[in-house]
N, C-alpha and C. Protein backbone atom coordinates (compact mmCIF):
# COMPACT_ATOMS: atom_id res chain seq x y z
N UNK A 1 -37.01 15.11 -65.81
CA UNK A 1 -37.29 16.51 -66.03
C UNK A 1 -36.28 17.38 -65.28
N UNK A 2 -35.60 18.20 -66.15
CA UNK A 2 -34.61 19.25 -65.27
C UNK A 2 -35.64 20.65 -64.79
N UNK A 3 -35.19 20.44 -62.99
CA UNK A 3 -35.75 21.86 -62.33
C UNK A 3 -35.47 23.34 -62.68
N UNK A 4 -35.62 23.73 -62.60
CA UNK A 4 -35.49 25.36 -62.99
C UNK A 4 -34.61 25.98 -61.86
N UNK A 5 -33.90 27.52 -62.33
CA UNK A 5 -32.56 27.92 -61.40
C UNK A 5 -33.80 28.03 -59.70
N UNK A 6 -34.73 28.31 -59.99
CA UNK A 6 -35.58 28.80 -58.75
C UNK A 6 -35.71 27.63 -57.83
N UNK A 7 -36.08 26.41 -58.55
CA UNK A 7 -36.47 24.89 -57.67
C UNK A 7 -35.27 25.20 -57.52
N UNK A 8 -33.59 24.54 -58.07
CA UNK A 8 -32.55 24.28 -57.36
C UNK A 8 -32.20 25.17 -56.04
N UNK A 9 -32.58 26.77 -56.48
CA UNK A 9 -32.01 28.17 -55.37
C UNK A 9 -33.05 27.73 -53.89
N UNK A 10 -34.25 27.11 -54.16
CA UNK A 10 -34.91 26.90 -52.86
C UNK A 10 -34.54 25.61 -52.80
N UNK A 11 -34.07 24.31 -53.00
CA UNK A 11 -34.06 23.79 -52.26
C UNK A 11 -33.07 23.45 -51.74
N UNK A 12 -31.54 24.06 -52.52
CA UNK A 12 -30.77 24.14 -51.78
C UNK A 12 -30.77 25.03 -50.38
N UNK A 13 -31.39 26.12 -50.26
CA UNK A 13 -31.41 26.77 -49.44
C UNK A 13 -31.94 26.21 -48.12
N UNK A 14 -33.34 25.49 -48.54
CA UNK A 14 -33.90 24.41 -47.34
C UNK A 14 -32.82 23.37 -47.18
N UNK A 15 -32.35 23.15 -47.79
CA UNK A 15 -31.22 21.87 -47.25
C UNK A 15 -30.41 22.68 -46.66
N UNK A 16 -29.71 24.00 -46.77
CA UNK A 16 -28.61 24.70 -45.95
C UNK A 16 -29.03 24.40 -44.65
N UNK A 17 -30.30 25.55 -44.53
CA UNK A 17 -31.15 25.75 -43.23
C UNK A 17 -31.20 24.74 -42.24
N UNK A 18 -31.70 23.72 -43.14
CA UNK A 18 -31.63 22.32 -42.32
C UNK A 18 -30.51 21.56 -41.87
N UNK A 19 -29.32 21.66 -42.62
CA UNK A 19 -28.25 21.29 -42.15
C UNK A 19 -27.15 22.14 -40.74
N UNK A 20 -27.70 23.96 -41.28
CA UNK A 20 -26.50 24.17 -40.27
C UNK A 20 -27.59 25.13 -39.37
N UNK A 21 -29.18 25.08 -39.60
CA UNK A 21 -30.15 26.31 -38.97
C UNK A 21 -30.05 27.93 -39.58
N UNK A 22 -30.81 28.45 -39.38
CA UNK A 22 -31.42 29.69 -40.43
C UNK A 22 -29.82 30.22 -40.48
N UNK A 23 -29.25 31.22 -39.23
CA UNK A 23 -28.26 32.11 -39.19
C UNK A 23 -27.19 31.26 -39.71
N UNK A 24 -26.89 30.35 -39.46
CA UNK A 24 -25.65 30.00 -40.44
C UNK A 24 -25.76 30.00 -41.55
N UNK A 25 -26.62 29.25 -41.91
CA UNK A 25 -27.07 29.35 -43.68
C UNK A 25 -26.91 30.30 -44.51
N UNK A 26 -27.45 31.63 -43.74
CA UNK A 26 -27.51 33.09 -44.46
C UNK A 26 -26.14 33.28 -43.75
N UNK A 27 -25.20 33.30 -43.38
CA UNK A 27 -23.99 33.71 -43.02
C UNK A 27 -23.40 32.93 -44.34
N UNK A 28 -23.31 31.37 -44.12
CA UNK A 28 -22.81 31.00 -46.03
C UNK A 28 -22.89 31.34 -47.01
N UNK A 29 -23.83 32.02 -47.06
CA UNK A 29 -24.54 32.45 -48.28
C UNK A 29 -23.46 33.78 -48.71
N UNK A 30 -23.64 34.65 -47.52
CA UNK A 30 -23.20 35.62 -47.27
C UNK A 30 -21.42 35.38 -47.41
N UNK A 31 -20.68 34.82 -46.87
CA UNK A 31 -19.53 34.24 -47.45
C UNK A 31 -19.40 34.45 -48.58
N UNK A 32 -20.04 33.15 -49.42
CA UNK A 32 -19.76 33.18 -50.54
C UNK A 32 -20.26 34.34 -51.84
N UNK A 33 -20.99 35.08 -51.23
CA UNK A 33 -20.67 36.46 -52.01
C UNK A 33 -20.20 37.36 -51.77
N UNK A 34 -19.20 37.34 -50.45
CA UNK A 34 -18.07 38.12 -50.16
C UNK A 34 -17.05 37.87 -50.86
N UNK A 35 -16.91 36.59 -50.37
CA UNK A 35 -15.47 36.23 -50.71
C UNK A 35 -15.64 35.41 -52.65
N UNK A 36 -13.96 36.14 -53.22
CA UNK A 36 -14.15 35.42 -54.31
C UNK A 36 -14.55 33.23 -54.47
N UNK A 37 -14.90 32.90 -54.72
CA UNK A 37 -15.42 31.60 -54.54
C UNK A 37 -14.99 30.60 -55.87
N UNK A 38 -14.24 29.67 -56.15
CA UNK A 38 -14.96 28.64 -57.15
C UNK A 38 -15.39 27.52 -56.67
N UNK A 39 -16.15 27.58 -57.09
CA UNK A 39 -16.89 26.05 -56.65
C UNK A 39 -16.31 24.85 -57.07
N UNK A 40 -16.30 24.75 -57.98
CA UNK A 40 -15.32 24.10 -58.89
C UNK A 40 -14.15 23.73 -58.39
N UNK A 41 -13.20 24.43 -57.95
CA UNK A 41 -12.25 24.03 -57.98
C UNK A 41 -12.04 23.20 -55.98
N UNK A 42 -12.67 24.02 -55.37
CA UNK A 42 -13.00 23.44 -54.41
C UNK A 42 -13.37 21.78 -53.99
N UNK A 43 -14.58 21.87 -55.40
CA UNK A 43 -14.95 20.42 -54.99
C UNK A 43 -13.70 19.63 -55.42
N UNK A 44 -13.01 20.11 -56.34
CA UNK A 44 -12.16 18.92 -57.28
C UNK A 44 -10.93 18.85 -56.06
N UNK A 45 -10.45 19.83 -54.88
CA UNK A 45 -9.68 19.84 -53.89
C UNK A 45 -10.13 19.09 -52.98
N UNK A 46 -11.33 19.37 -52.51
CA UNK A 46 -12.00 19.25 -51.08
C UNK A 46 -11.99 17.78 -50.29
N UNK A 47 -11.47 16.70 -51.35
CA UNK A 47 -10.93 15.65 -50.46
C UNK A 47 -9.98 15.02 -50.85
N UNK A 48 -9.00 15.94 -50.96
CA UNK A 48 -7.39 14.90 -51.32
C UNK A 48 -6.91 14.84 -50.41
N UNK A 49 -7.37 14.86 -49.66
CA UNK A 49 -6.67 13.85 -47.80
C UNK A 49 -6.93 12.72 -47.51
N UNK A 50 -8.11 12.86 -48.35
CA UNK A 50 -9.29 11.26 -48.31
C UNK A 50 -9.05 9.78 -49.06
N UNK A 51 -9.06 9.26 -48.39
CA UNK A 51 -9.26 7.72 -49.81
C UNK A 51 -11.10 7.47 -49.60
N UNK A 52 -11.09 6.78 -50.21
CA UNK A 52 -12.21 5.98 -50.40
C UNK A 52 -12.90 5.34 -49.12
N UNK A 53 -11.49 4.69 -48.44
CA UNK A 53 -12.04 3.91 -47.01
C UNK A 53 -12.28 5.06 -46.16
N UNK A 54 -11.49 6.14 -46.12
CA UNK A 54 -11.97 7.22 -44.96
C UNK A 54 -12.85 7.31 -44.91
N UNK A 55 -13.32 7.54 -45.81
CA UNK A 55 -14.50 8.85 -46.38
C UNK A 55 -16.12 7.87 -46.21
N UNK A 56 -15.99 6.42 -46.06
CA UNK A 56 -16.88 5.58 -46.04
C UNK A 56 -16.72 5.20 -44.48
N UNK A 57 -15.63 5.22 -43.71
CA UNK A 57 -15.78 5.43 -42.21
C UNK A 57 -16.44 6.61 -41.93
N UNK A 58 -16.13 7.34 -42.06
CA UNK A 58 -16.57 8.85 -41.63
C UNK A 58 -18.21 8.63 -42.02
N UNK A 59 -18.22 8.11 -43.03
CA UNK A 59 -20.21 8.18 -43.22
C UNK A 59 -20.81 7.15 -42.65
N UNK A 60 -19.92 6.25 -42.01
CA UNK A 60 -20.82 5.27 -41.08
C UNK A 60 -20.65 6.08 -39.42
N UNK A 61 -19.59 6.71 -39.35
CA UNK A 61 -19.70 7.22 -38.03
C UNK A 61 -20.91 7.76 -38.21
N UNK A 62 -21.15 8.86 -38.99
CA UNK A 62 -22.10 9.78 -39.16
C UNK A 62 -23.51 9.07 -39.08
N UNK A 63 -23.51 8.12 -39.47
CA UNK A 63 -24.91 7.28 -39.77
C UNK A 63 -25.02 6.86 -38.29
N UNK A 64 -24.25 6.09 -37.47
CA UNK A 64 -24.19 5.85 -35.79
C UNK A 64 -25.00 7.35 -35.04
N UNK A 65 -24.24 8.14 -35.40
CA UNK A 65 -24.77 9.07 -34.64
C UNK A 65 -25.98 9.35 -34.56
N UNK A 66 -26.10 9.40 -35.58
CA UNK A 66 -27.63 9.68 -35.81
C UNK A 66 -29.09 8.54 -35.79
N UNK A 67 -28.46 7.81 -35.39
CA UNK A 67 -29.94 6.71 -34.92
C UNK A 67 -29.75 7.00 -33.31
């Protein structure tokens, strides 16, 4: 079943919150309707520094940390 724009707008928003706490979240938010934004093209940029093995170190560091 596909969610509706409202389920996706809240729960991304609870995942912001939760990831960076209330004031940052609404500061992102706030960003990105300042500033012109694509999303799009971002994601298709956002890791050409990366291979495959980085990017799978980096998520086991991340996983260490956090136990």
């Amino acid at each position: 079943m596909m969610r509706t724009d409202a389920e996706i707008r809240s729960e991304g928003l609870r995942l912001l919150t939760k990831a960076l706490g209330t004031v940052e979240a609404e500061r992102f938010v706030a960003l990105l309707n300042r500033e012109r934004f694509d999303y799009t093209e971002w994601r298709q940029t956002q890791w050409d520094t990366e291979t495959v093995a980085t990017l799978a170190q980096r998520a086991r560091a991340m996983q260490m940390k956090e136990r």
